[in-house]
Protein backbone atom coordinates (compact mmCIF):
# COMPACT_ATOMS: atom_id res chain seq x y z
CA UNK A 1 159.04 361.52 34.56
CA UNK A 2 158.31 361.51 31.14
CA UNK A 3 158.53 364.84 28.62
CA UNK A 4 155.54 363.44 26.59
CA UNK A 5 151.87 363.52 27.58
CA UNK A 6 148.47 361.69 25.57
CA UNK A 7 145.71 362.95 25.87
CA UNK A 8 142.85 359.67 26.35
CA UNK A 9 139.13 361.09 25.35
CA UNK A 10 136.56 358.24 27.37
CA UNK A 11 133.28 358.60 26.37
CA UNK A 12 130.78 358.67 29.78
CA UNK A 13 128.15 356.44 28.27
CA UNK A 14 126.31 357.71 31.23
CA UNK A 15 125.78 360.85 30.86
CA UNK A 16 125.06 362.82 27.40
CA UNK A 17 127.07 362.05 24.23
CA UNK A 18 128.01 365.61 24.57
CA UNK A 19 130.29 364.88 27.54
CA UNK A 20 133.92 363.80 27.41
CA UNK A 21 136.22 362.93 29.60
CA UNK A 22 140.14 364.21 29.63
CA UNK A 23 142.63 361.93 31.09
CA UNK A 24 146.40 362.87 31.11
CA UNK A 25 148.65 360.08 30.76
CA UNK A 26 151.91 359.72 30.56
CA UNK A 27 153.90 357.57 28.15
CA UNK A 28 154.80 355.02 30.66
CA UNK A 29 151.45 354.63 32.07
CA UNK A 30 150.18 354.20 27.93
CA UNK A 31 153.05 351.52 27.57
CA UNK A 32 151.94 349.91 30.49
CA UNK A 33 148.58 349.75 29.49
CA UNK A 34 149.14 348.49 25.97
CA UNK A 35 151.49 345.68 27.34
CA UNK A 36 148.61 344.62 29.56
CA UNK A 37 146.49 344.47 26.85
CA UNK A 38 149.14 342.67 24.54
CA UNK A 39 150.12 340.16 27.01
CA UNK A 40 146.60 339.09 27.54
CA UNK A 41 145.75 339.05 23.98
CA UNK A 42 148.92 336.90 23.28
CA UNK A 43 147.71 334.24 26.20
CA UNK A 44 143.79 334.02 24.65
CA UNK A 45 145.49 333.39 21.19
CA UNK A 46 147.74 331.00 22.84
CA UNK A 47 145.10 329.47 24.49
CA UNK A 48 142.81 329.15 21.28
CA UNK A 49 145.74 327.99 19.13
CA UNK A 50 146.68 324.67 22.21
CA UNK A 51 142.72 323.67 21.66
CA UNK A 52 143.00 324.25 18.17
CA UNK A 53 145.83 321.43 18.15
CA UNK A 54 143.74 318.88 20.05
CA UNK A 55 141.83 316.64 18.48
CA UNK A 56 138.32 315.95 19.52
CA UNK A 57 137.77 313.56 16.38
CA UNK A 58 139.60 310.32 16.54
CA UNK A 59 141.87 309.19 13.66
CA UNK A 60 142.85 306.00 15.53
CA UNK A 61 141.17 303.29 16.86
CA UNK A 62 142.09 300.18 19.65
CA UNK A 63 142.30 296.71 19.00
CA UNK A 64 141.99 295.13 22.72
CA UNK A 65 143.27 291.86 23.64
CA UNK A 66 140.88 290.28 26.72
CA UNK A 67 142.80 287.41 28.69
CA UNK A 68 145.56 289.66 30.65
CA UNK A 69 144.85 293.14 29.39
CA UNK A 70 141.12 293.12 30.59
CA UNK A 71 140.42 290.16 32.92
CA UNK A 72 142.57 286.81 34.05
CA UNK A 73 140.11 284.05 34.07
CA UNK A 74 137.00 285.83 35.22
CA UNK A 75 137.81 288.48 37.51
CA UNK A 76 139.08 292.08 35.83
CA UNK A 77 141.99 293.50 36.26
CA UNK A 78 141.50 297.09 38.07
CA UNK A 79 143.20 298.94 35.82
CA UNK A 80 140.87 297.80 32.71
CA UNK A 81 138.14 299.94 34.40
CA UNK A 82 140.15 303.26 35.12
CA UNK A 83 141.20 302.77 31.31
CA UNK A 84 137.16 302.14 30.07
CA UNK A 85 135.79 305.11 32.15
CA UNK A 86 138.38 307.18 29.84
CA UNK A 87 137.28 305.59 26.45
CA UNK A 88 133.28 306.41 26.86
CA UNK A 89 131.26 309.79 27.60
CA UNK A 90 128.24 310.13 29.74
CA UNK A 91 125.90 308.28 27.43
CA UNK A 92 128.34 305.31 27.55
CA UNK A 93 129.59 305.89 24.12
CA UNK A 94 133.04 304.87 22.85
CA UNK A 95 134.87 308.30 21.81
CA UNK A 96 137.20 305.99 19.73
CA UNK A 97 136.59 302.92 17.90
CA UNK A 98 137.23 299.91 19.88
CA UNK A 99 137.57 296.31 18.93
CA UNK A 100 138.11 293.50 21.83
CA UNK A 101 140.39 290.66 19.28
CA UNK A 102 140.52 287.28 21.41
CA UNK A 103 141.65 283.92 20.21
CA UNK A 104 139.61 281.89 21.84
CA UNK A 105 137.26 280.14 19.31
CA UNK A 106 135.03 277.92 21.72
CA UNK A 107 131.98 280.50 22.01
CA UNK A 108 129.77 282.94 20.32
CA UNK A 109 130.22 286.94 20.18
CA UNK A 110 127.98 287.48 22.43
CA UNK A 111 128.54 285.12 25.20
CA UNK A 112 132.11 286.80 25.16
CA UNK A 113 130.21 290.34 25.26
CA UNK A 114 128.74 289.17 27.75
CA UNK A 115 131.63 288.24 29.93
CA UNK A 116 132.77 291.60 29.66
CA UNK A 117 129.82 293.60 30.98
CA UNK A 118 131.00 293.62 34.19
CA UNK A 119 134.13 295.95 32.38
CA UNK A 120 131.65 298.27 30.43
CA UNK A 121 128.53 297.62 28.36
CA UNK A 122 129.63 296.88 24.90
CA UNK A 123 127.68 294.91 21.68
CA UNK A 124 128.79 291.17 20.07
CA UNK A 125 130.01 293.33 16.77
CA UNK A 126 133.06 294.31 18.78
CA UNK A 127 134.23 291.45 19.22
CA UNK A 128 136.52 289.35 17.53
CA UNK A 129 137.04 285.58 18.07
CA UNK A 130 139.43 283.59 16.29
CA UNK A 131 136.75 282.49 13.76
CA UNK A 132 135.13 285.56 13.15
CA UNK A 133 137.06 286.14 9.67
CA UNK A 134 135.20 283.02 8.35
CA UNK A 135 131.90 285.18 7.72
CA UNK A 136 134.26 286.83 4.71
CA UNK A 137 134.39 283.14 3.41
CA UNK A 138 130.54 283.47 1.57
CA UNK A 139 131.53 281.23 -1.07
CA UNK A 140 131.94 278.37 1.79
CA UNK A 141 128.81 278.97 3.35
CA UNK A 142 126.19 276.85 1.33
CA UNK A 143 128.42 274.16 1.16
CA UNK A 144 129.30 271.14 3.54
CA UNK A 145 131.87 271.81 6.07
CA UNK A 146 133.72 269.34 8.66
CA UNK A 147 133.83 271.91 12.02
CA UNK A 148 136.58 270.57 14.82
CA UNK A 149 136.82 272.04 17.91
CA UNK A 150 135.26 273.33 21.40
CA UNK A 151 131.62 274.37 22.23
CA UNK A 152 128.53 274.74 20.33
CA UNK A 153 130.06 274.44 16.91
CA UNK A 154 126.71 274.37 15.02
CA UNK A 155 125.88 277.34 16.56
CA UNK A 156 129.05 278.84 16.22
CA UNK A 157 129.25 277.72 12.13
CA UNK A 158 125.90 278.73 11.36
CA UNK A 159 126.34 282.41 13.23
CA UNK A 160 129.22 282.82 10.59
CA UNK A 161 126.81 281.78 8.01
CA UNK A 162 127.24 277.80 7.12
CA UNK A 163 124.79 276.34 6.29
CA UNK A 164 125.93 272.45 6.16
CA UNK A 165 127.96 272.05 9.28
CA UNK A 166 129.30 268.37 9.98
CA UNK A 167 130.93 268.03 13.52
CA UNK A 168 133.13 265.05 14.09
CA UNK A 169 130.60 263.61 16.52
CA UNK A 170 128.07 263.81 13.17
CA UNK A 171 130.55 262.16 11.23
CA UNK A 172 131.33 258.87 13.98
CA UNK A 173 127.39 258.68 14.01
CA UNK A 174 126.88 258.70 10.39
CA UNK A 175 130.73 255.62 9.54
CA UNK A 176 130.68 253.99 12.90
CA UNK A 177 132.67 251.53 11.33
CA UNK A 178 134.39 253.29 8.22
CA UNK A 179 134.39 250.05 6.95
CA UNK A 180 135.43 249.92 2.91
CA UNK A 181 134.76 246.15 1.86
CA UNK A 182 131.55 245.89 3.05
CA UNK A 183 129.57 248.08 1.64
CA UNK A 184 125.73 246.64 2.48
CA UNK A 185 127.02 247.92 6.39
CA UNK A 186 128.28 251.03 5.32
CA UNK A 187 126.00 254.23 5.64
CA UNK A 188 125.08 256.51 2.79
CA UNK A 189 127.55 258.67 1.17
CA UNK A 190 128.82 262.18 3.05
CA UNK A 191 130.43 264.74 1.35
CA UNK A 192 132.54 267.41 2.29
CA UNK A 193 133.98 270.11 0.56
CA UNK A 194 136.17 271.72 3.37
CA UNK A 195 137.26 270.92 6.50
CA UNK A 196 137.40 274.28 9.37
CA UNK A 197 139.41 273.74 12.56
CA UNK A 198 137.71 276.10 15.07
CA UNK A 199 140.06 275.06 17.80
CA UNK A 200 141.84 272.50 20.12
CA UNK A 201 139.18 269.45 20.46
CA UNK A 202 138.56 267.50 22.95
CA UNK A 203 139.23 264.20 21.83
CA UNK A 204 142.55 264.38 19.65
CA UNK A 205 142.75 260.81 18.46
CA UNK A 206 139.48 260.85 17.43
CA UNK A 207 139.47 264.36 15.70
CA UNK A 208 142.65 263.55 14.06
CA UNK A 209 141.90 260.31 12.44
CA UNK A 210 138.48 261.51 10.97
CA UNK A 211 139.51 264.52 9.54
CA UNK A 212 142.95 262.09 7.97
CA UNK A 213 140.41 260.18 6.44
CA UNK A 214 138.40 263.08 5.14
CA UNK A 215 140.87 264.91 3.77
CA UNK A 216 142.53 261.42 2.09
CA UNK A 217 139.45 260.68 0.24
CA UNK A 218 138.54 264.19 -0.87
CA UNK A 219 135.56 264.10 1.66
CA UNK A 220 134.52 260.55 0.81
CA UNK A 221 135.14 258.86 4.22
CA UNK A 222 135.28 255.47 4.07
CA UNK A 223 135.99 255.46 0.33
CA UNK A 224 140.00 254.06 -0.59
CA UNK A 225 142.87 256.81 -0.53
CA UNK A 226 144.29 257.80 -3.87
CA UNK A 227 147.70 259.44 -4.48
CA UNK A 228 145.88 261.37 -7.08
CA UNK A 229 143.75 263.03 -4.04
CA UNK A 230 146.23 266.12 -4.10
CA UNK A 231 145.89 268.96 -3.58
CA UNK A 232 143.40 267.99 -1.07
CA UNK A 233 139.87 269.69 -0.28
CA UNK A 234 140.36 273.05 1.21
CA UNK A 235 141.42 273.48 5.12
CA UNK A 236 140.81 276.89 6.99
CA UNK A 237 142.12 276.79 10.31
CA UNK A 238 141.41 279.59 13.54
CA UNK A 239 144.22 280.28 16.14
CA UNK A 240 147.80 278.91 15.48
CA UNK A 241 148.80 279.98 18.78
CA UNK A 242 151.74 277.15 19.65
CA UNK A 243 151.76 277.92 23.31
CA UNK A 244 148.12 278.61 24.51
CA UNK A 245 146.12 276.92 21.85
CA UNK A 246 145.56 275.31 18.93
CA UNK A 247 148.82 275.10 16.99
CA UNK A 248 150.02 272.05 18.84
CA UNK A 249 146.88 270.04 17.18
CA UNK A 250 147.70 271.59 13.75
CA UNK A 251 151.63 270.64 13.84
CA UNK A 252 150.25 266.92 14.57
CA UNK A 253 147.81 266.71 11.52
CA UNK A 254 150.22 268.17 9.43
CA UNK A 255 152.98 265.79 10.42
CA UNK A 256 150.44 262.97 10.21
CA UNK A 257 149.10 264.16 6.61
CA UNK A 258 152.61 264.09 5.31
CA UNK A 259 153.83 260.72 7.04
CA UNK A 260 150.85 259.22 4.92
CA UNK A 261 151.37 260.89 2.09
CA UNK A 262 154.66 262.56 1.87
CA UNK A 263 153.33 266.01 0.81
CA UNK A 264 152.25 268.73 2.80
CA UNK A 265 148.97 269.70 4.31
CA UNK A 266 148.04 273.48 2.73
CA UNK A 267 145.56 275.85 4.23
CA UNK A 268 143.11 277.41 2.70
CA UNK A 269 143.67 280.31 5.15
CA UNK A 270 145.12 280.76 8.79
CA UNK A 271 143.17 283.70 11.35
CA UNK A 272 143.87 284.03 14.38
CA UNK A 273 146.43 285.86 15.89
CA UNK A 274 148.91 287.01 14.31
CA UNK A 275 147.70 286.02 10.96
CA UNK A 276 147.36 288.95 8.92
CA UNK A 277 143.87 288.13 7.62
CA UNK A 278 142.87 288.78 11.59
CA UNK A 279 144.05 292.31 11.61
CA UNK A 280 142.60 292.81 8.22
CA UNK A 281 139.24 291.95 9.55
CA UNK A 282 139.42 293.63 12.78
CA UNK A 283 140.31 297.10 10.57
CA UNK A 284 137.37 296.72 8.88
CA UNK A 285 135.43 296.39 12.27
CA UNK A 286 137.34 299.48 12.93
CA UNK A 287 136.44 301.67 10.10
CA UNK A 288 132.55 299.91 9.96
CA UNK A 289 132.04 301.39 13.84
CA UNK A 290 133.73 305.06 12.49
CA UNK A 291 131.57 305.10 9.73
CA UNK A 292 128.51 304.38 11.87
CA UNK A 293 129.28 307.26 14.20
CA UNK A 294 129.97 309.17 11.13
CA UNK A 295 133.14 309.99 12.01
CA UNK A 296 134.69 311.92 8.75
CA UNK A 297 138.12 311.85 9.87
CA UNK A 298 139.53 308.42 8.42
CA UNK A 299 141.14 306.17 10.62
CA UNK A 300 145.07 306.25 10.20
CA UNK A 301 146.73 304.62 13.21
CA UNK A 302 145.32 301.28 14.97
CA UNK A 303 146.74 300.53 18.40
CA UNK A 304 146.87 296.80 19.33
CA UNK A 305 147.41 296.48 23.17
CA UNK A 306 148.19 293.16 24.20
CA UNK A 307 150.33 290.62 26.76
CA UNK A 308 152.02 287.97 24.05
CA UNK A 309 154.78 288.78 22.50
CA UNK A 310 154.21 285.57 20.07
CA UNK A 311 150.29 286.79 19.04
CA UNK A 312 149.58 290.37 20.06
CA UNK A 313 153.12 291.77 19.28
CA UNK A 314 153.75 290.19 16.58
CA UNK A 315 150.59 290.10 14.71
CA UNK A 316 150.15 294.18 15.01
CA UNK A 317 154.34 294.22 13.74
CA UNK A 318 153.49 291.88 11.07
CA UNK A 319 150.01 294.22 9.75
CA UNK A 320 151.85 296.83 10.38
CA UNK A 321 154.99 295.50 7.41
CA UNK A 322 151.40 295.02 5.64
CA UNK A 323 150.17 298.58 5.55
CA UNK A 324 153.68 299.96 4.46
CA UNK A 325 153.73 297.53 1.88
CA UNK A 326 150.46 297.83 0.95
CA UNK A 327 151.07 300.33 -2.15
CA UNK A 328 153.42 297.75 -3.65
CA UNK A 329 150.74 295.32 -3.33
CA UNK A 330 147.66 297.19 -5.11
CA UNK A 331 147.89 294.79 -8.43
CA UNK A 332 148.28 291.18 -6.56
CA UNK A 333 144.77 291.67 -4.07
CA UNK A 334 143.03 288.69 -3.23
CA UNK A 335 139.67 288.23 -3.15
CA UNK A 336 139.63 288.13 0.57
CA UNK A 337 141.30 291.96 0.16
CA UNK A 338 138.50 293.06 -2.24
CA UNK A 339 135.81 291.68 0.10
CA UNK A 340 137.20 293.59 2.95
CA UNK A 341 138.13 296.81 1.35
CA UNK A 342 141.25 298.49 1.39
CA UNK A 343 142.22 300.24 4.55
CA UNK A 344 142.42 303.80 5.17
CA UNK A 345 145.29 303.03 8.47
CA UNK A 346 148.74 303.52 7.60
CA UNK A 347 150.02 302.04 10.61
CA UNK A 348 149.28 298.97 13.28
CA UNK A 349 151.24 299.95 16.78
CA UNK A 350 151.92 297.18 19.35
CA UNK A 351 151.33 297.65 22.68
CA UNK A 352 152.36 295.77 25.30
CA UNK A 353 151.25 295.40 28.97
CA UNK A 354 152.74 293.54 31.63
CA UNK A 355 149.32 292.03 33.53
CA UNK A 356 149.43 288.94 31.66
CA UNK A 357 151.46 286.38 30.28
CA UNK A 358 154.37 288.65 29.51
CA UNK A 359 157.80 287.48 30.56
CA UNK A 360 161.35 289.23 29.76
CA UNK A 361 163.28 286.46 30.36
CA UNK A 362 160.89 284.20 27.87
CA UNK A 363 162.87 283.14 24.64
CA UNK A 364 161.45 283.53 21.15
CA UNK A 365 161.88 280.79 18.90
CA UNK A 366 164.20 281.06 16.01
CA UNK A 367 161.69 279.62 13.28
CA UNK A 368 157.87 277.73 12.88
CA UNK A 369 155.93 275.77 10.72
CA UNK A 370 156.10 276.09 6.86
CA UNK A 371 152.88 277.30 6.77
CA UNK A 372 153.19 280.39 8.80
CA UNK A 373 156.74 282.07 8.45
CA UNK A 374 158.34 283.17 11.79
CA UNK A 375 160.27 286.50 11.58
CA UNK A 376 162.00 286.99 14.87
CA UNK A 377 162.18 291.08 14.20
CA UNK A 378 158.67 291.44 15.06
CA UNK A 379 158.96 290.09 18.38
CA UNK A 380 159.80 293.84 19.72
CA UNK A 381 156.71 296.12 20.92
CA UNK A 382 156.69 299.51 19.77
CA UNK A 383 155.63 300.65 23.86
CA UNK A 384 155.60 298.83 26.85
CA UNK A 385 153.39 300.22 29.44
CA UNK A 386 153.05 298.68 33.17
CA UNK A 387 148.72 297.74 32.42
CA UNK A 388 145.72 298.73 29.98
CA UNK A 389 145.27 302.23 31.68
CA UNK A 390 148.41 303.02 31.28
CA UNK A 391 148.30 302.34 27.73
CA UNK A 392 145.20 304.04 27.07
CA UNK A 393 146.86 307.47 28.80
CA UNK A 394 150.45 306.85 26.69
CA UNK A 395 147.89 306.39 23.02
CA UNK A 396 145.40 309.75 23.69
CA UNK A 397 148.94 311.89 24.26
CA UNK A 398 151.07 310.14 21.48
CA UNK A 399 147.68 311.12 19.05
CA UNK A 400 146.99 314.50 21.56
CA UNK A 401 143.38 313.17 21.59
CA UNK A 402 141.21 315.51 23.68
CA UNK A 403 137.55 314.38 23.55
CA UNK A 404 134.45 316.77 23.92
């Protein structure tokens, strides 16, 4: 027993405010009571202060690859809809900003949106084919342009805004015979000012010859080559992917360019993964969907989850050596730079998934082409995860995301 006694006075809002009630308590009975009282207190602060760390705003956004994170071929992988029932509320809104970055170059937006609807509803302006930097390219647009490639390229060059597309099939119709002495047989005069490689075409021979002969007569066909013709007319060039896509065709026009001429064949600019000028453009995407949510919080860390070491890997690595660079660089922007706007994301993660055409035992090369400088250090993901859900769960705890 304790020597000490408190005297509680409870008011009886009951009865009249002239009434009081007298409770003895001990001093272990008060402690007890206050520690009750402090212990519960300490949990609802506790409790407060763990929400209070969560962020319901997103500061990050995904860049999605689509062939072996999302679907193979045409069916989806199961764990790309677990992952999208996370990403969206009940309206079917994205909580995050989401960008699907493909290289395939042989389609419009939308027909690749709408492959994906059987994943989860989503609009052409989040995707990203290999050509969909080109729309930056405005000062291209009203002029003539040589397109090579898959699909409906007309369609595909004037969605991106050209407004003179020339396919190779145009240009056979227009010098069946690309004949230079006689010149009553010869058709009028074609000019173009650049030549765009969408993607792998079908018919190489013919593909590679024509655009040899554009590019040796400064987009004269049919006109003699001069030496003089150097540098050439400009060459911008989608997907340099070596193993799955169009790189192969590049490496034989540029080897053909130089066995004619001796000098190299320059681009204009490369996109594709994992140019830089694709992860550029797909930040941009990024911040345009924040800002139309009008989502304050900028966005600092993008998240590329993909299955090639060679594209997705390396191309996040590679922006990534970009953004940390980036304050070094403020005085030497290109014009490509100013059009897009400088980023508010200080870092690119790679994410890789094994669904697709991931294989450990799969040796980097040690070097590439002269126009696109291998580094074999960015060959190493920052996470591996087993699939897309998996990566989805690893980002929202790494950035203890907690959505409304």
């Amino acid at each position: 027993r304790s020597e000490g006694w408190f005297l509680l006075l409870l008011h009886n809002k009951r009865s009249t405010p002239s009434l009081w009630k007298c409770v003895f308590l001990t001093e272990l009975q008060v402690l007890y009571f206050l520690s009750n009282v402090c212990v519960r207190t300490i949990n609802v602060l506790l409790l407060f202060y763990s929400f209070s760390q969560l962020n319901v705003l997103p500061s990050f956004g995904f860049l999605f690859d689509i062939d072996g994170v999302l679907v193979r071929g045409r069916t989806p992988i199961p764990a790309a809809k677990t992952a999208f029932q996370k990403l969206v509320n009940s309206q079917g809104q994205f909580l995050v900003p989401v960008v699907f970055v493909t290289n395939a170059g042989d389609c419009l937006r939308q027909k690749k949106a709408d492959q994906l609807s059987h994943i989860l509803g989503i609009s052409q302006d989040q995707v990203m084919m290999s050509h969909s930097p080109l729309r930056m390219f405005k000062r291209y647009h009203p002029k003539c342009v040589l397109v090579s490639g898959q699909g409906p390229l007309l369609d595909i060059a004037q969605d991106l805004g050209f407004s003179q597309p020339v396919t190779i099939e145009m240009l056979r119709a227009k010098y069946p015979l690309l004949d230079v002495v006689d010149h009553d047989r010869a058709p009028g005069v074609l000019v173009s000012l650049s030549v765009i490689l969408f993607g792998e075409p079908v018919r190489w021979e013919t593909n590679l010859q024509l655009i040899i002969d554009v590019l040796l007569t400064s987009g004269y066909p049919g006109n003699p080559y001069h030496h003089e013709n150097y540098p050439h007319i400009p060459v911008l060039a989608c997907n340099m992917d070596l193993m799955f896509g169009h790189g192969t065709f590049m490496v034989c026009l540029e080897n053909i360019y130089k066995k004619i001429t001796g000098k190299d064949l320059k681009y204009e600019a490369l996109m594709g993964k994992p140019s830089e000028l694709t992860y550029q453009y797909a930040d941009y995407l990024i911040r345009a969907q924040a800002a139309e949510r009008q989502w304050k919080q900028p966005i600092r860390t993008l998240y590329a989850v993909g299955d090639n070491l060679m594209t997705d890997v390396y191309g996040a690595n590679l922006y990534n050596r970009y953004l940390e660079e980036k304050n070094s660089r403020k005085d030497s922007k290109t014009w490509i730079q100013n059009e897009l706007a400088s980023s508010a994301a200080t870092h690119c993660r790679s994410v890789l998934v094994c669904t697709g055409v991931y294989n450990p035992h799969t040796e980097v090369p040690l070097d590439t082409k002269e126009n696109f400088r291998f580094d074999p250090a960015l060959v190493e993901p920052d996470h591996v995860v087993p699939d897309v859900n998996a990566a989805v769960d690893l980002i929202f705890q790494l950035e203890n995301f907690a959505p409304n």
